[in-house]
Protein backbone atom coordinates (compact mmCIF):
# COMPACT_ATOMS: atom_id res chain seq x y z
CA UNK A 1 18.39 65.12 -46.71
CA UNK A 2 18.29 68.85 -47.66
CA UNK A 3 21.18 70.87 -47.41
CA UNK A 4 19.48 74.19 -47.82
CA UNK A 5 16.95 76.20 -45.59
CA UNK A 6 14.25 76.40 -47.98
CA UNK A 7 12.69 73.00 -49.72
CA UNK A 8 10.68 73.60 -52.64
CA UNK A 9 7.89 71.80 -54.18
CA UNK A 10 6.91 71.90 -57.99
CA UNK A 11 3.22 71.97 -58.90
CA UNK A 12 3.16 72.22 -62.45
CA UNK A 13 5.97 70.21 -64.63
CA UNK A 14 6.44 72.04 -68.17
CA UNK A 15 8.07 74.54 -70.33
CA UNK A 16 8.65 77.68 -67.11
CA UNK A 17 8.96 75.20 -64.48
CA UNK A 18 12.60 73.34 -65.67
CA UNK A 19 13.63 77.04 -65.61
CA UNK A 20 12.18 77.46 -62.51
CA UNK A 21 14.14 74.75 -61.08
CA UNK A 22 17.21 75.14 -62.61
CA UNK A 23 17.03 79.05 -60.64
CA UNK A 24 15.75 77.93 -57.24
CA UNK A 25 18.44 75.63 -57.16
CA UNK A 26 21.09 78.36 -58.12
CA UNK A 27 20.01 80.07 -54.96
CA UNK A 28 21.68 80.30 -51.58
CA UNK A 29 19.07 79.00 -49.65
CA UNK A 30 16.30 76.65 -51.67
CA UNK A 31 16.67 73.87 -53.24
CA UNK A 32 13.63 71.99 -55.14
CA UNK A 33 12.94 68.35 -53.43
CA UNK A 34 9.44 67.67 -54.82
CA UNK A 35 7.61 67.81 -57.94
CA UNK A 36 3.65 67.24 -59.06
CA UNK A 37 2.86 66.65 -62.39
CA UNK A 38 -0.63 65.88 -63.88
CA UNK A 39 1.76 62.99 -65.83
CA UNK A 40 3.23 60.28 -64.30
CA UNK A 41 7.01 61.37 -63.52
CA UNK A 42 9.73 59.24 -61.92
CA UNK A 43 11.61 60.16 -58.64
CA UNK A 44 14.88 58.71 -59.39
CA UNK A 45 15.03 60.29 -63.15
CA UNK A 46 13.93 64.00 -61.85
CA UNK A 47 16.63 63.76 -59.70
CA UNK A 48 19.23 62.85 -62.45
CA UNK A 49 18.25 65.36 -64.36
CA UNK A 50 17.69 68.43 -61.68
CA UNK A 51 20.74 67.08 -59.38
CA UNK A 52 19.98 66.42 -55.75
CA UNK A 53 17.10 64.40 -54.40
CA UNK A 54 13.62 64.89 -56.01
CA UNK A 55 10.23 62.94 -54.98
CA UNK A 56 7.05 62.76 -57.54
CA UNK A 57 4.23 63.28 -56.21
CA UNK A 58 0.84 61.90 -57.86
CA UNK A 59 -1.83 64.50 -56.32
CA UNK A 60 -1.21 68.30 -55.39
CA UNK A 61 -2.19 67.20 -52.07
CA UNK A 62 0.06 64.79 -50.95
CA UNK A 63 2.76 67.70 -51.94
CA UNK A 64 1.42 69.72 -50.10
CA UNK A 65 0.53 67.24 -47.18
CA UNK A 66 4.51 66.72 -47.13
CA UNK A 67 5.90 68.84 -43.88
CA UNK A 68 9.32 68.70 -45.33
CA UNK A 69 7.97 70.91 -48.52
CA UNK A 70 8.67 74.82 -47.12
CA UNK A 71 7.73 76.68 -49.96
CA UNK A 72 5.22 75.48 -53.55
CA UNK A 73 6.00 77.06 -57.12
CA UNK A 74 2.83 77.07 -59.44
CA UNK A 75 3.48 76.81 -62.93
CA UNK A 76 0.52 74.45 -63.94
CA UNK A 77 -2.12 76.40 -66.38
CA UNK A 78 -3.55 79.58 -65.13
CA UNK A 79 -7.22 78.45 -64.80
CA UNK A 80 -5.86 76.08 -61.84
CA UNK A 81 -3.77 78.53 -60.33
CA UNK A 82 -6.37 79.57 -57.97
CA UNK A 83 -7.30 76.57 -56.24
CA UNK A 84 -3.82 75.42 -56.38
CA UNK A 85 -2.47 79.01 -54.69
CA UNK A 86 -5.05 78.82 -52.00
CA UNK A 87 -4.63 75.31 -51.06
CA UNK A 88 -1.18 76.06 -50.94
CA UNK A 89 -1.87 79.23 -48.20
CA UNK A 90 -4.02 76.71 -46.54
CA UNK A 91 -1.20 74.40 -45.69
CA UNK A 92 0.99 77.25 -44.81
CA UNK A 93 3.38 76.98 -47.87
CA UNK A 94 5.16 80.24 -49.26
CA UNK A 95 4.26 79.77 -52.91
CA UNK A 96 6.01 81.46 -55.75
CA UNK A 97 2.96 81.91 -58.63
CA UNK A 98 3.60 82.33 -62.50
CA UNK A 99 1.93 84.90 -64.42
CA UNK A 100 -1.19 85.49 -64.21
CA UNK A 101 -1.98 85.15 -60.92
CA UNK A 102 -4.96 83.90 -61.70
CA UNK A 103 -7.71 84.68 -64.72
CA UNK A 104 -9.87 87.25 -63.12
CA UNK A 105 -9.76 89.80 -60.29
CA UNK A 106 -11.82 88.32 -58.15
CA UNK A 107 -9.45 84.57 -58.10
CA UNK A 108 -6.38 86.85 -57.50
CA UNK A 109 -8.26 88.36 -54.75
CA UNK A 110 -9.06 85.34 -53.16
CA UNK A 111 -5.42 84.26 -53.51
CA UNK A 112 -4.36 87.22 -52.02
CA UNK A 113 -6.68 86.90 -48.82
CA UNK A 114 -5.63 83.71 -48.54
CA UNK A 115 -2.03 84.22 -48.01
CA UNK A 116 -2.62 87.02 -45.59
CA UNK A 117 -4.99 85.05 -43.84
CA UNK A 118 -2.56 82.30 -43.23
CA UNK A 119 0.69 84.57 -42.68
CA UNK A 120 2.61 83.05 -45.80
CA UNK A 121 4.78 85.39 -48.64
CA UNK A 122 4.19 85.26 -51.92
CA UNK A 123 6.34 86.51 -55.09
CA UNK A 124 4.43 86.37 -58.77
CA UNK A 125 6.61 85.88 -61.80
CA UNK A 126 6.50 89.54 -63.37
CA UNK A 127 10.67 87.99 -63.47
CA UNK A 128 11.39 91.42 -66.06
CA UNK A 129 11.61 93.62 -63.24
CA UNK A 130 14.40 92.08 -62.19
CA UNK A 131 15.92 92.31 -65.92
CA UNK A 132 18.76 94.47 -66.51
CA UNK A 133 16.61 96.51 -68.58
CA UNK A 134 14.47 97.44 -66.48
CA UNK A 135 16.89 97.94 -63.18
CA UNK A 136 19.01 100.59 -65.51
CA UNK A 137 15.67 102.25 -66.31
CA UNK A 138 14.38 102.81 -62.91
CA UNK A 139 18.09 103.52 -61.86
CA UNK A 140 18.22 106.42 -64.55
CA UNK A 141 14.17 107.29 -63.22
CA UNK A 142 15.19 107.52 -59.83
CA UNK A 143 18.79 109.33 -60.62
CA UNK A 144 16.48 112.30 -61.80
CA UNK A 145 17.89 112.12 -65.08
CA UNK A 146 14.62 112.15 -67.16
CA UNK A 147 13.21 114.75 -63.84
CA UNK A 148 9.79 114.18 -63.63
CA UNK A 149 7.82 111.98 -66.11
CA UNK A 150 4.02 112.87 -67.82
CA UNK A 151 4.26 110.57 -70.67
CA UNK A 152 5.50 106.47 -70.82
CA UNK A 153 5.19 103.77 -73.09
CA UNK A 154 6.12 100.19 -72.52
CA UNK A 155 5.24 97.38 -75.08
CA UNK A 156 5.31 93.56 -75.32
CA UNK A 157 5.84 92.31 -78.89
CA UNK A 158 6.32 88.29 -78.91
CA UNK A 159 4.21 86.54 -81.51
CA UNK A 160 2.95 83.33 -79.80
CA UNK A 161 2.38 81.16 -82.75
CA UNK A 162 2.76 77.24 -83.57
CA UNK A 163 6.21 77.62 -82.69
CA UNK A 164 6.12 78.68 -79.66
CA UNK A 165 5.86 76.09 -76.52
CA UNK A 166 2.79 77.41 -74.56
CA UNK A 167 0.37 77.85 -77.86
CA UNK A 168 -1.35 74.62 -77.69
CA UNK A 169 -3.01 76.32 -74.72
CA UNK A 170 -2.19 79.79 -74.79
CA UNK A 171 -5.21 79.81 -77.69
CA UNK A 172 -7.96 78.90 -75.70
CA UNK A 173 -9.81 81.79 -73.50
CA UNK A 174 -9.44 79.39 -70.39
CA UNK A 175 -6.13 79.52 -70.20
CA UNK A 176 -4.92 82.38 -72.12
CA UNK A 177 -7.47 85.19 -71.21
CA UNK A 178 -6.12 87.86 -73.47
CA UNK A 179 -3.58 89.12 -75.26
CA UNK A 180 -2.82 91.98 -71.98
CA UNK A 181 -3.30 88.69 -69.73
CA UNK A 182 -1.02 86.12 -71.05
CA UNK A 183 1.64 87.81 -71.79
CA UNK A 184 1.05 92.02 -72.33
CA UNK A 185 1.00 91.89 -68.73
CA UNK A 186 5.01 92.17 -68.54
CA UNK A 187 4.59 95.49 -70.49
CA UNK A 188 1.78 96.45 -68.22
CA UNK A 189 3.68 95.94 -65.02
CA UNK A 190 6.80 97.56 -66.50
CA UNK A 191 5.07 100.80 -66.90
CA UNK A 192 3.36 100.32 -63.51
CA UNK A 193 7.14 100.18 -62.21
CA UNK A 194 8.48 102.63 -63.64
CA UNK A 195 5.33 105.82 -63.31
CA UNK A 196 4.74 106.94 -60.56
CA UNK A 197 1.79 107.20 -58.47
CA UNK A 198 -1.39 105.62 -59.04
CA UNK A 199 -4.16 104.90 -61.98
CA UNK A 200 -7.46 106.44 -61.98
CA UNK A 201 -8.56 104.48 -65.66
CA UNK A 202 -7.84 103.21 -68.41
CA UNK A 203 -9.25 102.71 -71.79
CA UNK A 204 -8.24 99.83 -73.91
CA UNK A 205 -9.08 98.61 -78.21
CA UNK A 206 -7.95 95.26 -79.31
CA UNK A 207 -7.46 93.38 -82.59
CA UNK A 208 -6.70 90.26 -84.39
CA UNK A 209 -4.29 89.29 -87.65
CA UNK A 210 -5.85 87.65 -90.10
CA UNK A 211 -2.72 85.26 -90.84
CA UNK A 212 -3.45 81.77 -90.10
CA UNK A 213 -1.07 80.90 -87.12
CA UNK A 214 -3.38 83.15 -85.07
CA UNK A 215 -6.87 81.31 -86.69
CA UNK A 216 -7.20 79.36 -83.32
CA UNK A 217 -7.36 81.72 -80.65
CA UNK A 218 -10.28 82.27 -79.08
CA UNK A 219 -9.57 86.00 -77.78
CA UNK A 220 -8.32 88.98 -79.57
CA UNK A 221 -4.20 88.99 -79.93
CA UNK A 222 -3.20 92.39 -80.09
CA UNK A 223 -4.29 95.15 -77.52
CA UNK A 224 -3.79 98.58 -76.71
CA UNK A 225 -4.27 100.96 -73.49
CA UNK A 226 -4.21 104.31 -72.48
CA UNK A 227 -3.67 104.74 -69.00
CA UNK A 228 -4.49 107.74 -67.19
CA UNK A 229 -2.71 108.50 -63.84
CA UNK A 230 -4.07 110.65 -60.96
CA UNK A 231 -0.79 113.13 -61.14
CA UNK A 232 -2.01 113.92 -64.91
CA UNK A 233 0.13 111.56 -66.40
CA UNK A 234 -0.26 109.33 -69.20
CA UNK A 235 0.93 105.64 -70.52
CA UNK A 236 0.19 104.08 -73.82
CA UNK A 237 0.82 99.70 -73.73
CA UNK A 238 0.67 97.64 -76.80
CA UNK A 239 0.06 93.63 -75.81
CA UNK A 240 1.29 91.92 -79.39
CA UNK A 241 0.83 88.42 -79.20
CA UNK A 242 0.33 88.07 -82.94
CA UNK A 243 3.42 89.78 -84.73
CA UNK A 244 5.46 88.15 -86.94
CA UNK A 245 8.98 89.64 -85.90
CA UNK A 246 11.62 88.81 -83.69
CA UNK A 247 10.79 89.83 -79.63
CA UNK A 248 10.90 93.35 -78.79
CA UNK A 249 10.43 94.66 -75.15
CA UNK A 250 10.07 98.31 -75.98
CA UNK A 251 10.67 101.31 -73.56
CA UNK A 252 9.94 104.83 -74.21
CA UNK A 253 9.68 107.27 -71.28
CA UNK A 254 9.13 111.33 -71.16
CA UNK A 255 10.24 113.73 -68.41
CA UNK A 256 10.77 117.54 -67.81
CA UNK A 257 14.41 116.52 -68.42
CA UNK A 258 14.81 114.17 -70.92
CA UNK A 259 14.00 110.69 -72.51
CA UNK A 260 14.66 107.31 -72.41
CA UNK A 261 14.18 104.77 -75.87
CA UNK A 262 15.31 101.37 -75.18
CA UNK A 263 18.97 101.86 -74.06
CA UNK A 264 19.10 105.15 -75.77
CA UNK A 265 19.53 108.11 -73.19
CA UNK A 266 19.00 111.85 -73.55
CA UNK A 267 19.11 114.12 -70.54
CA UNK A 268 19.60 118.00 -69.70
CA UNK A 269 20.94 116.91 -66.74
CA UNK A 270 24.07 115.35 -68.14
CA UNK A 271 24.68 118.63 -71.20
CA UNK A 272 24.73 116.20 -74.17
CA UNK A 273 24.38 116.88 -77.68
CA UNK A 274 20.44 117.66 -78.03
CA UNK A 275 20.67 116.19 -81.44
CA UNK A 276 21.69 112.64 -80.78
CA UNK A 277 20.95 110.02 -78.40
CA UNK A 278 23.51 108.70 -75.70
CA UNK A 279 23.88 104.61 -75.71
CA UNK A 280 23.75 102.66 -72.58
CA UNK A 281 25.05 99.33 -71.37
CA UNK A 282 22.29 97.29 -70.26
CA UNK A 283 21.43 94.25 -70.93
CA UNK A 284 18.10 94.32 -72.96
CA UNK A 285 14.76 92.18 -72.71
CA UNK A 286 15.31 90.58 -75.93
CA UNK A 287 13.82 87.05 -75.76
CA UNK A 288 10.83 85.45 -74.63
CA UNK A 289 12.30 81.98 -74.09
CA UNK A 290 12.09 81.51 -70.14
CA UNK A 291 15.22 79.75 -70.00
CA UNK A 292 16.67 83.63 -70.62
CA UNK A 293 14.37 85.31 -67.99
CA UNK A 294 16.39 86.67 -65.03
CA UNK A 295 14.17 84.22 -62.35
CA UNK A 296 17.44 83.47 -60.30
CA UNK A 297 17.93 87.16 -59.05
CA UNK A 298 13.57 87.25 -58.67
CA UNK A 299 14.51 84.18 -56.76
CA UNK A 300 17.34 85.02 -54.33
CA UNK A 301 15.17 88.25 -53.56
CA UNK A 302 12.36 86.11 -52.55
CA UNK A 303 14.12 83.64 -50.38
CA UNK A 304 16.48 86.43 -48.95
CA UNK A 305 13.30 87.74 -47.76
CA UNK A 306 11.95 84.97 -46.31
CA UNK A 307 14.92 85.52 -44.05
CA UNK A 308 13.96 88.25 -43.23
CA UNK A 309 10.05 88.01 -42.35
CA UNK A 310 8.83 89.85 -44.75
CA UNK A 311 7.43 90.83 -48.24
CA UNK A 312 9.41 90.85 -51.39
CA UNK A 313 10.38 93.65 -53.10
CA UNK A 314 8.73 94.64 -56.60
CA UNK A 315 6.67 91.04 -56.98
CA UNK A 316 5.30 90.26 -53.81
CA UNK A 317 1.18 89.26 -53.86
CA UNK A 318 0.56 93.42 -52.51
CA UNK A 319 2.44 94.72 -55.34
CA UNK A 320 1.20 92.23 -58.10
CA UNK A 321 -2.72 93.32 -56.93
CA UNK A 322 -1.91 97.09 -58.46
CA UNK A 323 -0.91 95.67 -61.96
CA UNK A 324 -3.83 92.87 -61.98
CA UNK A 325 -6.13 95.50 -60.83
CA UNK A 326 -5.22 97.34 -64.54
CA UNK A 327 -4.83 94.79 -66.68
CA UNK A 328 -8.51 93.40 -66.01
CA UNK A 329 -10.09 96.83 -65.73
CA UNK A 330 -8.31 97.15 -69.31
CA UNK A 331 -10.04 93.99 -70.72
CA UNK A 332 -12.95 94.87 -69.45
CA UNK A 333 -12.49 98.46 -71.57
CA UNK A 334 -11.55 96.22 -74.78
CA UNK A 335 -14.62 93.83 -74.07
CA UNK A 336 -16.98 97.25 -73.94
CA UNK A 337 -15.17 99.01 -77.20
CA UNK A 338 -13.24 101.06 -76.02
CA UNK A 339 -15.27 102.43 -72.94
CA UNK A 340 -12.94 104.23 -70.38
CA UNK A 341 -12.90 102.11 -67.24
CA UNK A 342 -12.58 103.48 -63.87
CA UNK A 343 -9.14 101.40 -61.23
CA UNK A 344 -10.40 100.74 -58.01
């Protein structure tokens, strides 16, 4: 029997979602009580190793045929994220949906009328905006301390390779899209956050090493984009999934009153020495192993709005449709050379 408000079922058992669980059940009001895996997984030893009491499910739709089952988290592979998200609106389930949302515009579209159609909340896993990083960032934004911005870069430097969990199908195009899609679109939704106002195009080159850990993939692994804002602003993001070097989630903003690199400050504002930067404490974006992902706080937000009736802040399904909107009118740039590319 379920001691919390919330019960939450699993569609999708890998790498993200024992991290997943591990977070919902850190929560103050969910709890996960059901899992579906496309391998056949034991009730009694889920349980044992999640704590509380976990049921297997065989088919996506028996989970979701199960009343007691409140809310669905997708982590399965992107291609089926679609027809898994829209089932799930269909039987009235809140779902919580890993990045991507889905692999093209027009699936994340139909995700998105789906859950409006059938009055249920969603919350995508762009987790890094709840980060430290990037709270202290659009704290010092919104403090006025860099006044107002015209120039940001954010970056996403992770190299995917044969060491890294998701490559056996992060290589394929079905799964892993591109280099902005799979995992560029952190960076992309970072400078989304922290810009303001909207994006009238974009222009976008991509690449590929040549070393032999990156042979396999079927897409380009390294892109870049220029996005141009309606206020005149401009933001540059690299999407590295092909760098040999340790992670780096890079920050570099511009305003009419200062600058902010990483956790390095310099402001008018605060009359500090022009010639050196000021050192923060945050805590930085400095691994892309999920386990170190800050999904309990995305978590508690989502539930704790729930509560409340109404859409979560900074990842709900409304707010993820402005970044997806970018990142595929950027592929579509890359896919045409470098053509600039109108946002609708």
């Amino acid at each position: 029997m379920s001691t919390k408000k919330y019960n939450v079922g699993i569609i999708g058992y890998g790498w993200a979602a024992t991290a997943h669980i591990d977070a919902i059940n850190a929560t103050s009001q969910a709890q996960v009580t059901a899992v579906y895996s496309s391998r056949p997984l034991d009730s009694a030893a889920l349980s044992a190793r999640h704590g509380g009491k976990i049921k297997a499910y065989q088919s996506v739709e028996a989970l979701l045929a199960d009343p007691d089952v409140h809310v669905v988290d997708i982590t399965s592979y992107p291609s089926q994220h679609c027809a898994q998200a829209v089932a799930a609106a269909k039987a009235k389930k809140h779902i919580i949906l890993e990045k991507p949302m889905a692999n093209s515009m027009e699936e994340v579209m139909q995700i998105f009328e789906a859950a409006e159609k059938n009055g249920v909340k969603g919350c995508v896993c762009f987790e890094l905006r709840f980060s430290g990083q990037m709270e202290s960032t659009k704290a010092i934004i919104d403090q006025g301390l860099l006044g107002e911005l015209h120039y940001g870069e954010v970056d996403y430097y992770h190299g995917i390779g044969p060491w890294y969990g998701q490559y056996r199908w992060n290589i394929g195009k079905k799964d892993g899209g591109s280099a902005l899609l799979t995992a560029g679109c952190h960076a992309l939704d970072g400078l989304l956050m922290c810009m303001p106002g909207e994006v009238d195009s974009v222009m976008s080159l991509s690449t590929k090493s040549k070393s032999e850990y990156f042979t396999p993939y079927e897409y380009d692994t390294s892109a870049v984009t220029i996005v141009k804002f309606r206020n005149g602003a401009v933001g540059k993001c690299a999407a590295i999934v092909d760098c040999i070097q340790p992670y780096y989630f890079r920050t570099h903003l511009m305003g009419s009153h200062g600058s902010l690199l990483d956790n390095k400050l310099h402001s008018s504002k605060l009359k500090s020495d022009k010639s050196k930067w000021s050192t923060l404490s945050m805590k930085m974006c400095d691994s892309g192993d999920v386990s170190d992902h800050p999904y309990q706080s995305q978590f508690q937000a989502f539930f704790d709005a729930l509560d409340q009736g109404k859409d979560m802040p900074l990842t709900s399904f409304r707010e993820a449709l402005r970044t997806f909107k970018v990142i595929f009118a950027a592929d579509r740039s890359a896919a045409e050379g470098g053509k600039p590319v109108k946002v609708a």
